[in-house]
C-alpha atoms as a PDB file:
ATOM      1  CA  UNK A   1     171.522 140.834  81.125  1.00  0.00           C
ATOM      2  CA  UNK A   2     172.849 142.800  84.020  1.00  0.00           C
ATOM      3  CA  UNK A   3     171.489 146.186  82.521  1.00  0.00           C
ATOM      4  CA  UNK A   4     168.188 144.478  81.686  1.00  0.00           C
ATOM      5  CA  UNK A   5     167.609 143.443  85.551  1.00  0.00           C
ATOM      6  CA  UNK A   6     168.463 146.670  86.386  1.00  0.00           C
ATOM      7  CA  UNK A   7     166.205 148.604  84.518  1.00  0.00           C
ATOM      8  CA  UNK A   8     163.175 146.428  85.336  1.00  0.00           C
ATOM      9  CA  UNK A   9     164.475 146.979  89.590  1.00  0.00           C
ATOM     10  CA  UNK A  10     164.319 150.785  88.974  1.00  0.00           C
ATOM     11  CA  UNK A  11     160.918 150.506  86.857  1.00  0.00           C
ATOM     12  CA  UNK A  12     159.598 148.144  89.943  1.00  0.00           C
ATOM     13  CA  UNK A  13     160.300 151.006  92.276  1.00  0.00           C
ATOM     14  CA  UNK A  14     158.908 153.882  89.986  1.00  0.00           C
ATOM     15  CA  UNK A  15     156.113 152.200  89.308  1.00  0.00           C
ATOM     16  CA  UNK A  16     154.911 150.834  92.839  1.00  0.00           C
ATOM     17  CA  UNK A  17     155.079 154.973  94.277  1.00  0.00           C
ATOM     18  CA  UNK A  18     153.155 155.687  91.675  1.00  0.00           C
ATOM     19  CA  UNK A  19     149.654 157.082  93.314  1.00  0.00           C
ATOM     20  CA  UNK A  20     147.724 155.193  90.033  1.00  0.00           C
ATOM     21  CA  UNK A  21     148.790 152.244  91.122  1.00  0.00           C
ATOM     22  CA  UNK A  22     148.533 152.781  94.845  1.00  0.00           C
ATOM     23  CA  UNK A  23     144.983 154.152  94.180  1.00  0.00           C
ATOM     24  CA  UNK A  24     143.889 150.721  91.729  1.00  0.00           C
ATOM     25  CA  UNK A  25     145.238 148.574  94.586  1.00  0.00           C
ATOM     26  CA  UNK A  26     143.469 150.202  97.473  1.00  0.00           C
ATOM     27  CA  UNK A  27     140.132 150.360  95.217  1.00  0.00           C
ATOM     28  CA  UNK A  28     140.234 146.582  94.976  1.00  0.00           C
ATOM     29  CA  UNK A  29     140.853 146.130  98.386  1.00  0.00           C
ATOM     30  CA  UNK A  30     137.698 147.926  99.102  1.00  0.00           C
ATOM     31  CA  UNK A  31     135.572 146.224  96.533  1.00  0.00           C
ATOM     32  CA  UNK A  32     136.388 142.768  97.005  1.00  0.00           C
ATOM     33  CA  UNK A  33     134.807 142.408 100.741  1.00  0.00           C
ATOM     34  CA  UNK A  34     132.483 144.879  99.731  1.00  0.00           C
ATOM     35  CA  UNK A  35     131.018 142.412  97.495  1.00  0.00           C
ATOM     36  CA  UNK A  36     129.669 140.625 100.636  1.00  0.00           C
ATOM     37  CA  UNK A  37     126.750 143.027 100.282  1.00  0.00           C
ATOM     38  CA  UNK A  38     126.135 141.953  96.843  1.00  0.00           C
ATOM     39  CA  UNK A  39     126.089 138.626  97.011  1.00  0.00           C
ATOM     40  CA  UNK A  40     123.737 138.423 100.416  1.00  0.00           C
ATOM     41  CA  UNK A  41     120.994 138.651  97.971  1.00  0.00           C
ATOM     42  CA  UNK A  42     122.024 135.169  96.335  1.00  0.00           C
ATOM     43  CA  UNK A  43     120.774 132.500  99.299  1.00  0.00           C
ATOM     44  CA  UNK A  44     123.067 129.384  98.399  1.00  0.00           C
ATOM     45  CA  UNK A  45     125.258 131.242  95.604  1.00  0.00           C
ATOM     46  CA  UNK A  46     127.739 132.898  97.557  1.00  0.00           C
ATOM     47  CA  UNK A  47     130.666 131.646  96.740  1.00  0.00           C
ATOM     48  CA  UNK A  48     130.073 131.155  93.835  1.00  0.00           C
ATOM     49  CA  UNK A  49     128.977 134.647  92.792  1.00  0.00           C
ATOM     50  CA  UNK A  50     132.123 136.094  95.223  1.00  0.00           C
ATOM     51  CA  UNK A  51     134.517 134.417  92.806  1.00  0.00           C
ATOM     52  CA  UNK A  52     133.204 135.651  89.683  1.00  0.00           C
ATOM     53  CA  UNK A  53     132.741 138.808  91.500  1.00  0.00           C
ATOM     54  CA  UNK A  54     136.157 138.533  92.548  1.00  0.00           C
ATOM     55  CA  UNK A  55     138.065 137.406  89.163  1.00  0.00           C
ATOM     56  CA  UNK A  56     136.427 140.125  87.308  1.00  0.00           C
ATOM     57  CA  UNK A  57     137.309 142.672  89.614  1.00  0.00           C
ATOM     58  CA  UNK A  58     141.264 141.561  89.871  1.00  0.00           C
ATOM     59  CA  UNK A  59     140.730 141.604  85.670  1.00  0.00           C
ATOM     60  CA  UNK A  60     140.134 144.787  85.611  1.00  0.00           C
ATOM     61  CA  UNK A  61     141.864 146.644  87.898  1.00  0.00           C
ATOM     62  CA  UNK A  62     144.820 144.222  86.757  1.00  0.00           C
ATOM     63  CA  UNK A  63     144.091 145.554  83.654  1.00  0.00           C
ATOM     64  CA  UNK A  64     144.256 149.570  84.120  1.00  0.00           C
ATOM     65  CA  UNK A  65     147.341 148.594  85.747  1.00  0.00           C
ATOM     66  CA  UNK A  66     149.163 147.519  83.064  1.00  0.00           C
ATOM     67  CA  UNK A  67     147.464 149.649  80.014  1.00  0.00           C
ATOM     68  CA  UNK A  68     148.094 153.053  82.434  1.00  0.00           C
ATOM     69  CA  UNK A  69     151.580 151.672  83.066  1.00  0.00           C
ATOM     70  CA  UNK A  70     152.210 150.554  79.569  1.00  0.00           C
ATOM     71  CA  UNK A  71     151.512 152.791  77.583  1.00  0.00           C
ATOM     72  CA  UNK A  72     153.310 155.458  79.530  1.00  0.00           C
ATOM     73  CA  UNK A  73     156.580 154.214  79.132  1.00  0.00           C
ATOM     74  CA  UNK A  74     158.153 155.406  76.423  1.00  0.00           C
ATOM     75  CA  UNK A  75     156.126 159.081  76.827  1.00  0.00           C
ATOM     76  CA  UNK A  76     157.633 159.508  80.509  1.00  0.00           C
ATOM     77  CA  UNK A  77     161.103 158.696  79.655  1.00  0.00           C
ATOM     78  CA  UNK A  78     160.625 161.432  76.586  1.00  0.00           C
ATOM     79  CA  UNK A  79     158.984 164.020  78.719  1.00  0.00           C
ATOM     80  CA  UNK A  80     162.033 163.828  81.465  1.00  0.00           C
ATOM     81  CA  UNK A  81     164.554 163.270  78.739  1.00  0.00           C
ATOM     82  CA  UNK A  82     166.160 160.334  80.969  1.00  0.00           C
ATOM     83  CA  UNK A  83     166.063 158.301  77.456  1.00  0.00           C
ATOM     84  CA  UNK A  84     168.346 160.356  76.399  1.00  0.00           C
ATOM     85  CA  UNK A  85     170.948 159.626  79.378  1.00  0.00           C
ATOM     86  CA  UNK A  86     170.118 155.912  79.131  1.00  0.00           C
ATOM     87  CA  UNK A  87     170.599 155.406  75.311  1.00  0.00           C
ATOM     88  CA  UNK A  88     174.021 157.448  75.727  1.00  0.00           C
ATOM     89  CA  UNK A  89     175.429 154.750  77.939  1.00  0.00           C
ATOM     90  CA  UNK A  90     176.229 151.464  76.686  1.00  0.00           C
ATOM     91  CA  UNK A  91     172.142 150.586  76.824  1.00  0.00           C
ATOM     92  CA  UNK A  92     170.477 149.117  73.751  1.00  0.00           C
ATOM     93  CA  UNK A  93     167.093 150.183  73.377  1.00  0.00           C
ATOM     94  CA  UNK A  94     165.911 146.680  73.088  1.00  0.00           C
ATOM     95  CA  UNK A  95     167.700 146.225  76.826  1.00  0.00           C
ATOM     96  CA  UNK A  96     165.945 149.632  78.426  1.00  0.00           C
ATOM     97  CA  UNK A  97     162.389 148.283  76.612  1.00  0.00           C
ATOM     98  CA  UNK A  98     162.767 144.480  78.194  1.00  0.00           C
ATOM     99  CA  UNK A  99     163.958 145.738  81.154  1.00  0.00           C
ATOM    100  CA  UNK A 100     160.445 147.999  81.417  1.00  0.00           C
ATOM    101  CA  UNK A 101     158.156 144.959  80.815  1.00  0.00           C
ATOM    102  CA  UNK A 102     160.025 142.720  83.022  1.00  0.00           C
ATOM    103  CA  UNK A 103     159.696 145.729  85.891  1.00  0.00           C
ATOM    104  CA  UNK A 104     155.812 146.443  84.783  1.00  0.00           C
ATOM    105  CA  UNK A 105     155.339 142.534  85.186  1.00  0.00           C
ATOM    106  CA  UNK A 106     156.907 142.709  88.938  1.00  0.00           C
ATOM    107  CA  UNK A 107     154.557 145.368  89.667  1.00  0.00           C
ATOM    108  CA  UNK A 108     151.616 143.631  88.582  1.00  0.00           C
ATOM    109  CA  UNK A 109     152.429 140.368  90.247  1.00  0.00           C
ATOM    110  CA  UNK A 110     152.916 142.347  93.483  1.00  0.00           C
ATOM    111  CA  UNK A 111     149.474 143.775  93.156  1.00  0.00           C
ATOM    112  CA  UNK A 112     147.668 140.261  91.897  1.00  0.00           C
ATOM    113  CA  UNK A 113     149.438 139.034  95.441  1.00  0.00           C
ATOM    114  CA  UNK A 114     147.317 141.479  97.215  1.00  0.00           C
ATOM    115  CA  UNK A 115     143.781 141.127  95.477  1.00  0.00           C
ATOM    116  CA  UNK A 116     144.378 137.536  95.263  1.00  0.00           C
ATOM    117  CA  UNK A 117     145.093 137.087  98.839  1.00  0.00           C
ATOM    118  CA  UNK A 118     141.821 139.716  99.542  1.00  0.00           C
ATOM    119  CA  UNK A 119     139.369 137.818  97.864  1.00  0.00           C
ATOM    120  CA  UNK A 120     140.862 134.491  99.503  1.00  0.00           C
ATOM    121  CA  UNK A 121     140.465 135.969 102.704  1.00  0.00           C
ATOM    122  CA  UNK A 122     136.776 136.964 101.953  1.00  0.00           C
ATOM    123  CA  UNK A 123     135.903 133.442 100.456  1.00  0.00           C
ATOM    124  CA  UNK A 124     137.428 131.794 103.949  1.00  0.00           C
ATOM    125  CA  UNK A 125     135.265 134.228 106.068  1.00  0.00           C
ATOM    126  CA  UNK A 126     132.458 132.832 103.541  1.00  0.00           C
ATOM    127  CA  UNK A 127     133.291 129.287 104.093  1.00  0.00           C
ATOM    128  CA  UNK A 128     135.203 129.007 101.015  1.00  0.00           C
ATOM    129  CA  UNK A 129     138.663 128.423 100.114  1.00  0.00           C
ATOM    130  CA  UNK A 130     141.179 129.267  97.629  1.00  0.00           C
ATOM    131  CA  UNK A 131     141.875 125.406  96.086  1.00  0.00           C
ATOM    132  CA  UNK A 132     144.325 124.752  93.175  1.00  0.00           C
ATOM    133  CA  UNK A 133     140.905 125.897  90.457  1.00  0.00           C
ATOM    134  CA  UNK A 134     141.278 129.360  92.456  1.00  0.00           C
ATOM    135  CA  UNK A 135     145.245 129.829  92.215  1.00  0.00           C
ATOM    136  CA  UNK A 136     145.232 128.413  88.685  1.00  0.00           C
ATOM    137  CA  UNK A 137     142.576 130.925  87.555  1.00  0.00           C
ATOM    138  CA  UNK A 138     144.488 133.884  89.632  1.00  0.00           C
ATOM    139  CA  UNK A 139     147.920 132.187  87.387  1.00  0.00           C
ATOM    140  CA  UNK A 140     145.417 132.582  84.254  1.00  0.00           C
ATOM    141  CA  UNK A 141     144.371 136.579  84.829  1.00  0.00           C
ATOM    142  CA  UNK A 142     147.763 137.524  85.413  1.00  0.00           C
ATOM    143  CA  UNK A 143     149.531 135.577  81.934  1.00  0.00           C
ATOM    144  CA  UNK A 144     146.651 137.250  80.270  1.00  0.00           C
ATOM    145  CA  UNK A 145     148.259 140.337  81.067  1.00  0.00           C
ATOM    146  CA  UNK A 146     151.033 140.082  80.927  1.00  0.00           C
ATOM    147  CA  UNK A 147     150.161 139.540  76.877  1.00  0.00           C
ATOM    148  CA  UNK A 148     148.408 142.734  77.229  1.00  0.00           C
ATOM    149  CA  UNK A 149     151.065 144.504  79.014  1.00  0.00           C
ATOM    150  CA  UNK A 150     153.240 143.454  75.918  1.00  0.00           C
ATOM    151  CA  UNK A 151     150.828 145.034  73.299  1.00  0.00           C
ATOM    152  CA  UNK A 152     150.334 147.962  75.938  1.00  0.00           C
ATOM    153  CA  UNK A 153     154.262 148.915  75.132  1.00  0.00           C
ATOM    154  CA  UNK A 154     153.726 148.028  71.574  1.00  0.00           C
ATOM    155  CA  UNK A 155     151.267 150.783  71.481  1.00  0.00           C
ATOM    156  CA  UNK A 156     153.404 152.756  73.754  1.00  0.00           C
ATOM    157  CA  UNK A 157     156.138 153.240  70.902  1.00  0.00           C
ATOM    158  CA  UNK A 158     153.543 153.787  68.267  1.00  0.00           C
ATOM    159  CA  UNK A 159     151.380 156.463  69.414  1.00  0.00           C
ATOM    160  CA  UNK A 160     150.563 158.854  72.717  1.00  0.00           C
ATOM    161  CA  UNK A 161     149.814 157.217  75.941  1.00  0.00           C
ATOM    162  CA  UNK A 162     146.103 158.491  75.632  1.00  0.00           C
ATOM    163  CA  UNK A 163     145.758 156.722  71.920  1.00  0.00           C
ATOM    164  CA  UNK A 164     148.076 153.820  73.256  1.00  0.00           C
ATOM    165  CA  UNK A 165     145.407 153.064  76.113  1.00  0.00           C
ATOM    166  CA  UNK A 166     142.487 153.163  73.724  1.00  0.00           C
ATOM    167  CA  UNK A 167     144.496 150.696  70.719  1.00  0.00           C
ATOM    168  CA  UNK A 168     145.158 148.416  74.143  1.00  0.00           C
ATOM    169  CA  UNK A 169     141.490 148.201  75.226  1.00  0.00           C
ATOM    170  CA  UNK A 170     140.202 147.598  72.037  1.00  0.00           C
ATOM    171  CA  UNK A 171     142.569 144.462  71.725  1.00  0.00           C
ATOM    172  CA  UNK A 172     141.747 143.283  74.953  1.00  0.00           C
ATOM    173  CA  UNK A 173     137.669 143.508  74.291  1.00  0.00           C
ATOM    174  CA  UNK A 174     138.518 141.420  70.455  1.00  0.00           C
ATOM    175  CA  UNK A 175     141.151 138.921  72.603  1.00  0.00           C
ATOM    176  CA  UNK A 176     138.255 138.001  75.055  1.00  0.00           C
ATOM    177  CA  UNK A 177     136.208 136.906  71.912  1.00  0.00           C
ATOM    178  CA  UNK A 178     138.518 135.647  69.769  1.00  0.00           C
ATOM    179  CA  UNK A 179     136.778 132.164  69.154  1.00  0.00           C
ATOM    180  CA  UNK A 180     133.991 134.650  68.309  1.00  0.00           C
ATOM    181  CA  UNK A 181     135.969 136.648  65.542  1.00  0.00           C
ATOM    182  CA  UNK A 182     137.367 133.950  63.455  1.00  0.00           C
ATOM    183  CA  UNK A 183     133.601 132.678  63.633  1.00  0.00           C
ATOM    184  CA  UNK A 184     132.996 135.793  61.929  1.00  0.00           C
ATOM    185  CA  UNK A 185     135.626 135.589  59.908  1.00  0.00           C
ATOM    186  CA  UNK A 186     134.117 132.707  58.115  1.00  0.00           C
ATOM    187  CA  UNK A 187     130.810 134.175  57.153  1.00  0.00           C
ATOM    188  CA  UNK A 188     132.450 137.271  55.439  1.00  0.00           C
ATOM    189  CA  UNK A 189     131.166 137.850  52.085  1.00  0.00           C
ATOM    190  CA  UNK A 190     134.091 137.087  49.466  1.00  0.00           C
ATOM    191  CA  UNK A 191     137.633 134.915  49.871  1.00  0.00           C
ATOM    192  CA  UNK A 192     139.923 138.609  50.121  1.00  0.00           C
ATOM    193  CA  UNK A 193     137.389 139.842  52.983  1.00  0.00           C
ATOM    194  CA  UNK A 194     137.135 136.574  54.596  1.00  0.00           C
ATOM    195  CA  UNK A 195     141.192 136.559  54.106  1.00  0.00           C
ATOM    196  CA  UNK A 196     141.733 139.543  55.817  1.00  0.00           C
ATOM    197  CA  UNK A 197     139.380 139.156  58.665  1.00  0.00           C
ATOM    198  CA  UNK A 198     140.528 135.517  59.239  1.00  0.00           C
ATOM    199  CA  UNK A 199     144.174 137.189  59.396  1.00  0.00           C
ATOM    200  CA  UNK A 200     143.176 139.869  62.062  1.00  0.00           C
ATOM    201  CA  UNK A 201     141.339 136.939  64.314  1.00  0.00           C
ATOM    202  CA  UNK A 202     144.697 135.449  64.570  1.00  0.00           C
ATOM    203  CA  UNK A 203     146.756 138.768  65.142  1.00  0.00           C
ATOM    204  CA  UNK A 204     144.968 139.269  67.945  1.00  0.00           C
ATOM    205  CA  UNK A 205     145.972 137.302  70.948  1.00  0.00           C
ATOM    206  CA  UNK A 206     143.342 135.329  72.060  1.00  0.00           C
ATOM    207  CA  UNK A 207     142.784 135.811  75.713  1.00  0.00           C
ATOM    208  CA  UNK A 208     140.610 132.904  75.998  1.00  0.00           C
ATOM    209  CA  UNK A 209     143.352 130.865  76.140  1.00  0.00           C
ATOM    210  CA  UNK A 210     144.189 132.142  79.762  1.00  0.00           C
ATOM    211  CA  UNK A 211     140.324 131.457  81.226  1.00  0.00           C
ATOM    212  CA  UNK A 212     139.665 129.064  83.635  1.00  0.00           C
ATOM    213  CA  UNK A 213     136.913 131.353  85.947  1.00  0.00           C
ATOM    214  CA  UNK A 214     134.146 128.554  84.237  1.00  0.00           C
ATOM    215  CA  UNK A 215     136.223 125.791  86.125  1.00  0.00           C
ATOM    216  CA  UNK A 216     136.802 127.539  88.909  1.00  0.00           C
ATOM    217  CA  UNK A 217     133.486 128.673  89.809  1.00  0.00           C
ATOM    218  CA  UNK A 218     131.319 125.789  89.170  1.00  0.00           C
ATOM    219  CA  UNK A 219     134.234 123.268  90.439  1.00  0.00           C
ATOM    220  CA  UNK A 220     135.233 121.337  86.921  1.00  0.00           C
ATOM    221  CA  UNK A 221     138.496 119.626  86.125  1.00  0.00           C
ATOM    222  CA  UNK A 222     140.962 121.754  84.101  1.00  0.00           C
ATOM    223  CA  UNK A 223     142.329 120.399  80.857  1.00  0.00           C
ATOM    224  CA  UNK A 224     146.186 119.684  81.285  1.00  0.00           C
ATOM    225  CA  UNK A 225     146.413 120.044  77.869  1.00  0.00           C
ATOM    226  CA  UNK A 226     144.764 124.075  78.459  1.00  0.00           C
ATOM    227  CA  UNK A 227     147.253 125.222  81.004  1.00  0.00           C
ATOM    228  CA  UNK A 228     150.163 123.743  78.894  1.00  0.00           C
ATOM    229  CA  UNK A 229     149.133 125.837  75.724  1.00  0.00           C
ATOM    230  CA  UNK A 230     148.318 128.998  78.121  1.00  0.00           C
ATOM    231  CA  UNK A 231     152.101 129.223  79.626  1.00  0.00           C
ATOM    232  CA  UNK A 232     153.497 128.700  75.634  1.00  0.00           C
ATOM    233  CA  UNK A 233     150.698 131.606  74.312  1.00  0.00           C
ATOM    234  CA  UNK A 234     151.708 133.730  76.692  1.00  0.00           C
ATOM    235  CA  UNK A 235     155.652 133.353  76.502  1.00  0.00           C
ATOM    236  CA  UNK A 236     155.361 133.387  72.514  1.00  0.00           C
ATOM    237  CA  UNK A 237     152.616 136.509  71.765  1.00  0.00           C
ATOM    238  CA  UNK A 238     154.560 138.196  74.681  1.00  0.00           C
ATOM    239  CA  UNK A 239     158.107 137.487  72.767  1.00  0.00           C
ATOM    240  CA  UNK A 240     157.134 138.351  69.616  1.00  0.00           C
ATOM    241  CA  UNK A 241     155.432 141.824  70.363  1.00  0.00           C
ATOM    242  CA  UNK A 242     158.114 142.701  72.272  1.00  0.00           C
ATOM    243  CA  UNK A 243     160.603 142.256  69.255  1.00  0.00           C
ATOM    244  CA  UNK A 244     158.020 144.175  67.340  1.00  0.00           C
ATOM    245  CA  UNK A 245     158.492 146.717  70.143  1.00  0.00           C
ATOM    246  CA  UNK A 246     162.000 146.661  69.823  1.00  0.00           C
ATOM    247  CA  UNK A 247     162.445 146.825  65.957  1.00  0.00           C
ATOM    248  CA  UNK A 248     159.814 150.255  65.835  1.00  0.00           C
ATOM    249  CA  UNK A 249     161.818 152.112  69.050  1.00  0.00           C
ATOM    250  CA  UNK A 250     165.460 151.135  67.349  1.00  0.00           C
ATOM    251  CA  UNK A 251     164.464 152.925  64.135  1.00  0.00           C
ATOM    252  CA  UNK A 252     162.639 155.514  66.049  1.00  0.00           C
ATOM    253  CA  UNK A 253     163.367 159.216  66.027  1.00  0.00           C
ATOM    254  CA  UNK A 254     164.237 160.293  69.648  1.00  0.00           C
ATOM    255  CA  UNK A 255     164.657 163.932  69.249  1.00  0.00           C
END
């Protein structure tokens, strides 16, 4: 367990000097006030439209975050041959691939901290505030990625960063319309088709699961029930791909 901490400390560090990240952060900063200009249009919607604003900006820079950073991870290692070093010491690659998400996952929490705390500020100079609907919806965005951050490093041992980012967005666009899918599913022509789609619907992690911006922004009561099921998605779907993960990089040719 010792190793695994220790690998996600030194991924923490590499991963917060990275200029990406520095550069997703900083953009964020500068968009979320900015959107005071957009929603002065909107007499009597402001805070409103700043928090959807808001949440769908942290979403996706959260996002490039951890597809950029995921997806990398096994390619940099390769490329400076310090895999090599770390599977010659008594590392399994299981350890060095846990120890990456759990770093990846400090390094997005650190930068949810930020935008979160941004877009509070902004809604206070609004005459808003950040209740429990607007920290539950913040605890929402980041579970859902750290799902996708899970399938980014799935991808990651699979194929090249550039082909890993592309396999990750596409999941994340089908797990935002999941419900949608296995509608589909249902109208396909013929039981095999139907089968198959049916079985992809439920591959995909359904990022629904994790959204609570329709509660937060119009001021409803979250389901109890919701939040329970979106901390057990998120620690299962996350679990599992990372064995996946972990099964395709221990019978994976390193040289």
């Amino acid at each position: 367990m010792n190793r695994i901490w220790a690998i996600a400390a030194n991924t923490f560090r590499e991963t917060v000097r990275d200029r990406i990240l520095y550069g997703l952060v900083i953009f964020a900063l500068i968009v979320l006030p900015g959107s005071r200009l957009v929603i002065s249009l909107s007499v009597g919607q402001e805070i409103r439209i700043l928090k959807d604003f808001g949440y769908g900006a942290i979403a996706l820079f959260g996002l490039l975050i951890a597809v950029i950073s995921g997806t990398a991870l096994l390619f940099k290692e390769l490329d400076k041959r310090t895999i090599y070093v770390l599977v010659a010491k008594p590392v399994r690659r299981w350890e060095l691939l846990v120890g990456k998400y759990f770093g990846l996952l400090a390094t997005l929490l650190l930068a949810f901290l930020i935008m979160a705390a941004t877009l509070a500020g902004t809604l206070l100079l609004l005459g808003g505030k950040a209740d429990g609907l607007f920290w539950l919806t913040i605890a929402g965005l980041y579970l859902q990625l750290t799902v996708v951050t899970a399938v980014a490093i799935l991808f990651s041992t699979l194929a090249s960063p550039a082909l890993g980012a592309v396999f990750t967005f596409c999941v994340y666009i089908a797990g935002t319309a999941a419900d949608q899918l296995r509608l589909f599913a249902d109208r396909m022509p013929g039981p095999v088709l139907r089968l198959a789609a049916k079985g992809v619907s439920y591959a995909i992690p359904n990022l629904q699961n994790f959204n609570f911006r329709t509660e937060s922004v119009y001021g409803l009561p979250a389901d109890p029930a919701k939040v329970w099921l979106m901390l057990l998605y998120a620690v299962l779907y996350a679990a599992f791909t990372l064995i996946l993960a972990s099964v395709i990089l221990e019978r994976k040719d390193l040289k």
